[in-house]
Protein backbone atom coordinates (compact mmCIF):
# COMPACT_ATOMS: atom_id res chain seq x y z
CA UNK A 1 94.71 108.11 119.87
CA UNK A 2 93.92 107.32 116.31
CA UNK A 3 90.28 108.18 114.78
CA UNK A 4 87.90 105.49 114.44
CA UNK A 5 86.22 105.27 111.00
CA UNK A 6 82.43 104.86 110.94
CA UNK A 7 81.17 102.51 108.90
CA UNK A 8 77.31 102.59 108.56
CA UNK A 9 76.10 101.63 105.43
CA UNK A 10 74.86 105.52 104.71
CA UNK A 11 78.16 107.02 106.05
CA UNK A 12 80.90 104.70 103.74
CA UNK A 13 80.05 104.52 100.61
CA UNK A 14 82.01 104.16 97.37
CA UNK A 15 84.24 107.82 97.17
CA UNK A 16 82.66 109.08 100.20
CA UNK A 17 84.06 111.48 102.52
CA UNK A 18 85.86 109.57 105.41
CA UNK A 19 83.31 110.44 108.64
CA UNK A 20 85.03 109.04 112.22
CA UNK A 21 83.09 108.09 115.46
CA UNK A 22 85.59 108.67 118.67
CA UNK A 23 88.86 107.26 118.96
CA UNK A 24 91.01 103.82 119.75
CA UNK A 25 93.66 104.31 122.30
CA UNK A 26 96.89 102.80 120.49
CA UNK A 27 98.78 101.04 122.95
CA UNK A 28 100.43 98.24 121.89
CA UNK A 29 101.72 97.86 125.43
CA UNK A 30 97.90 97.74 126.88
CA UNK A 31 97.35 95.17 123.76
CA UNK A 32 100.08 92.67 125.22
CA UNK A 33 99.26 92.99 129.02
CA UNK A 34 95.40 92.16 128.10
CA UNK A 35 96.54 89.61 125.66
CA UNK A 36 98.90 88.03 128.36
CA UNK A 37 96.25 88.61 131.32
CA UNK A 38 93.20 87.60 129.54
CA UNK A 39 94.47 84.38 127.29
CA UNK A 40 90.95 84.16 125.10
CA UNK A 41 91.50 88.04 124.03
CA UNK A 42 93.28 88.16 121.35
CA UNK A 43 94.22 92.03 120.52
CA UNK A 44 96.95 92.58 118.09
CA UNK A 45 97.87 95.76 117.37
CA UNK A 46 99.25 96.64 113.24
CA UNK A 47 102.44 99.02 113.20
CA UNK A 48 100.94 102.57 113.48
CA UNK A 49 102.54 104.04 110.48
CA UNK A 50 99.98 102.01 108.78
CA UNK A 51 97.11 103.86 109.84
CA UNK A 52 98.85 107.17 109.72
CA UNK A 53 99.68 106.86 105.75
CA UNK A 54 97.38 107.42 102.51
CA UNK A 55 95.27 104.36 102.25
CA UNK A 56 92.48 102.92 100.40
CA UNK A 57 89.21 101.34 103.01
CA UNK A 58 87.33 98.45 101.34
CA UNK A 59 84.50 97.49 102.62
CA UNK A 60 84.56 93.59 103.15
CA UNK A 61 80.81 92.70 102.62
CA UNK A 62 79.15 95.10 100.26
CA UNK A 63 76.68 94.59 97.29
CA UNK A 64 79.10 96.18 94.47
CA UNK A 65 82.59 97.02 95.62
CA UNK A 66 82.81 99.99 97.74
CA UNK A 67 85.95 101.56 98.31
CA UNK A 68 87.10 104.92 99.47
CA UNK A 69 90.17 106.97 100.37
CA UNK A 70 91.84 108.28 103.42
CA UNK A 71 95.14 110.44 103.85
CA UNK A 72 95.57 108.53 106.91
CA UNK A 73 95.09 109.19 110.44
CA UNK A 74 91.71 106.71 110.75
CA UNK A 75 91.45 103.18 111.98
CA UNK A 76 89.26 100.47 110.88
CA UNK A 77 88.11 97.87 113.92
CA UNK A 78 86.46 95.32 111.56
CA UNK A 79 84.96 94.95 108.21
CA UNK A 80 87.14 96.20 105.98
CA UNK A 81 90.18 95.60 103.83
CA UNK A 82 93.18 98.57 104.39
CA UNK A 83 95.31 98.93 101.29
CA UNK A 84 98.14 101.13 100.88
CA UNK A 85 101.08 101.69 98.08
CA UNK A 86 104.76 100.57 99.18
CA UNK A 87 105.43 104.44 97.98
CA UNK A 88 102.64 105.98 99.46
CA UNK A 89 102.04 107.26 95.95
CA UNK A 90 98.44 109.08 96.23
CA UNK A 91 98.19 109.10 92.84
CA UNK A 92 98.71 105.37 92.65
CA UNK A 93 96.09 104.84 95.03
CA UNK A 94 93.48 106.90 93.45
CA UNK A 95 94.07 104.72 89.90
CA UNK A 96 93.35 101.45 91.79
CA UNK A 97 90.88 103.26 93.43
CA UNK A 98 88.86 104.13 90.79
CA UNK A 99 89.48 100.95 88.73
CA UNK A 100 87.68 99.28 92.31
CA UNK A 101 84.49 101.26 92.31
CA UNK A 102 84.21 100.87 88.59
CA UNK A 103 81.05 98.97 87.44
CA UNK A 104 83.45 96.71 85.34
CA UNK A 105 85.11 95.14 88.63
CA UNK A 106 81.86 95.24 90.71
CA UNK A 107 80.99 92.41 87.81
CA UNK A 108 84.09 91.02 87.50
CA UNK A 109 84.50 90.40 91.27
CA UNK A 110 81.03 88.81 91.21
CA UNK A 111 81.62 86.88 88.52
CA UNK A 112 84.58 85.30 89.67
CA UNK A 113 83.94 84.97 93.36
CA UNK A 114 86.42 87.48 94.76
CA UNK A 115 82.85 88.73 96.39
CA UNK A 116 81.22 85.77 97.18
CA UNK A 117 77.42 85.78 96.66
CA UNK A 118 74.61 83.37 96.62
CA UNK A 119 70.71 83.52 97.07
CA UNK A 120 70.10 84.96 100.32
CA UNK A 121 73.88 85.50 101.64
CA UNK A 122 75.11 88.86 102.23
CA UNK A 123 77.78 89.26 100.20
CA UNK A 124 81.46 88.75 101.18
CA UNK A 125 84.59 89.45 100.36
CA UNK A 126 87.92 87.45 101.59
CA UNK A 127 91.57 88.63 101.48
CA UNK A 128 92.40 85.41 99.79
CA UNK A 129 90.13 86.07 97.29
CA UNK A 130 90.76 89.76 96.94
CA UNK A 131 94.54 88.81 96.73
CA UNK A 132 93.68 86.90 93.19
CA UNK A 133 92.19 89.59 91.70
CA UNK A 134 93.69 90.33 88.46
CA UNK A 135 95.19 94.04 87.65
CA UNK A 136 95.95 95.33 85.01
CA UNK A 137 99.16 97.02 83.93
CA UNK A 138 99.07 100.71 83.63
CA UNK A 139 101.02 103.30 81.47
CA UNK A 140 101.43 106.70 83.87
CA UNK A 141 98.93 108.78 81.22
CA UNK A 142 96.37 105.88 82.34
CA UNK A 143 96.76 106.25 86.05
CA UNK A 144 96.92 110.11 85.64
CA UNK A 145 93.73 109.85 83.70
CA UNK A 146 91.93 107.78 86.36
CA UNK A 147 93.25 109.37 89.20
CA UNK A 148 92.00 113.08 87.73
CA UNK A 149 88.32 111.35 87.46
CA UNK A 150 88.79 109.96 90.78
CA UNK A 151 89.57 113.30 92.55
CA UNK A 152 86.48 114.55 90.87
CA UNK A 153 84.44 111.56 92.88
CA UNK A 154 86.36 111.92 96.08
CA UNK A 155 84.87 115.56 95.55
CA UNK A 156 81.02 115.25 95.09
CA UNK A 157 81.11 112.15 97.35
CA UNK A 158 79.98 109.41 94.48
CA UNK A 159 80.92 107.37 91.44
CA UNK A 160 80.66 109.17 88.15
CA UNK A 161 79.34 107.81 84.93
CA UNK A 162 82.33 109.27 83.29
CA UNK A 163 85.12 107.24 84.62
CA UNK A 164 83.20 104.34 84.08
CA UNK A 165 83.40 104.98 80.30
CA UNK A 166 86.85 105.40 80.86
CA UNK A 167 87.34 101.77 82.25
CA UNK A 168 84.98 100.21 79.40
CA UNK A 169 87.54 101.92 76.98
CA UNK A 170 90.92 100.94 78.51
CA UNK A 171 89.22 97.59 78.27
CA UNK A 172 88.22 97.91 74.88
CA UNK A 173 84.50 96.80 75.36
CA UNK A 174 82.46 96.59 72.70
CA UNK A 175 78.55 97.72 73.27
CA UNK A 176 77.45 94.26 73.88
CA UNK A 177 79.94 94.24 76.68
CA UNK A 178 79.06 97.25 78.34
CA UNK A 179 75.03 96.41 78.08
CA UNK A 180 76.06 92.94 79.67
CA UNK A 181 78.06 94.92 82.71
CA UNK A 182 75.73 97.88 83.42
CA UNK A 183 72.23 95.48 82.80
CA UNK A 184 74.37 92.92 85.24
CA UNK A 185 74.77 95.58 87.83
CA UNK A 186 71.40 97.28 88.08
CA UNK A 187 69.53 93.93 88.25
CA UNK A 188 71.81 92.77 90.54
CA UNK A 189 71.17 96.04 93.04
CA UNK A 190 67.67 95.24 92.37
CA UNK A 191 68.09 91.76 93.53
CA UNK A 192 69.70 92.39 96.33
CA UNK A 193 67.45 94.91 97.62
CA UNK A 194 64.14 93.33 97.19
């Protein structure tokens, strides 16, 4: 049995603590006799060292990206994106993790369309899309850097101011840049909400 995450807008939020509601029976067995028996059901089961390794959860349709951490053991039924390191590097994870939840990708996944938006849509997010999005290259004292802020998150269970000034710098934004971002961000919660 692997944990099943729980996925309520008020229990998964960006760095939240991973919260579980009962368990999927993994048998990939079971999957192929009800996917032979029952031709319209299609169950496929993902190798289960997948779900058992560190891991980033995305949430696929989500205002501003929201995107949290698990050491593994927990299994997603729908909704979200699972993305791991070939290495299972932890460290690695946190950096993209916190470069994810920062306000400068929330708006730069807006403004391309990686999360797909529109007057009265919920917004949406597609692996195709999410595969385009452009990373940057890090140096190690980078990662190290975001990954420490990150661990602070992960800790008090939300997104710190602080390691969003530390994105605007590795970018080099100027203050016209950051205004644009953050002003971008809160009116477009605001939006969203009303």
């Amino acid at each position: 049995y692997i944990k099943l995450l729980k996925l309520s807008r008020k229990d998964f939020t960006s760095f939240c603590k991973i919260q579980t509601e009962g368990y999927v029976n993994y048998d990939p067995k079971l999957a192929i006799k009800i996917r032979t028996e029952y031709k319209k059901l299609n169950i496929a089961l993902r190798d289960r060292k997948l779900w058992d390794r560190p891991k980033l959860i995305m949430r696929q349709s989500s205002q501003n990206n929201c995107v949290s951490f698990s050491k593994g053991g927990v299994i997603s039924l729908l909704n979200t994106f699972v993305i791991t390191h070939e290495s299972n590097s932890v460290n690695e994870l946190y950096a993209l993790l916190g470069l994810l939840n920062s306000k400068v990708f929330s708006y730069y996944f807006i403004k391309e369309g990686i999360n797909r938006t529109g007057e009265g849509k919920q917004p949406q997010i597609r692996s195709s899309d999410l595969n385009k999005a452009m990373l940057p290259e890090l140096e190690k004292s980078q990662k190290d850097e975001i990954a420490g802020l990150v661990k602070t998150c992960l800790k008090n269970g939300e997104p710190s101011e602080e390691l969003d000034n530390y994105v605007y710098k590795l970018f080099k934004l100027n203050k016209a840049d950051i205004d644009e971002i953050e002003d971008f961000v809160v009116n477009y919660k605001l939006r969203m909400v009303s």
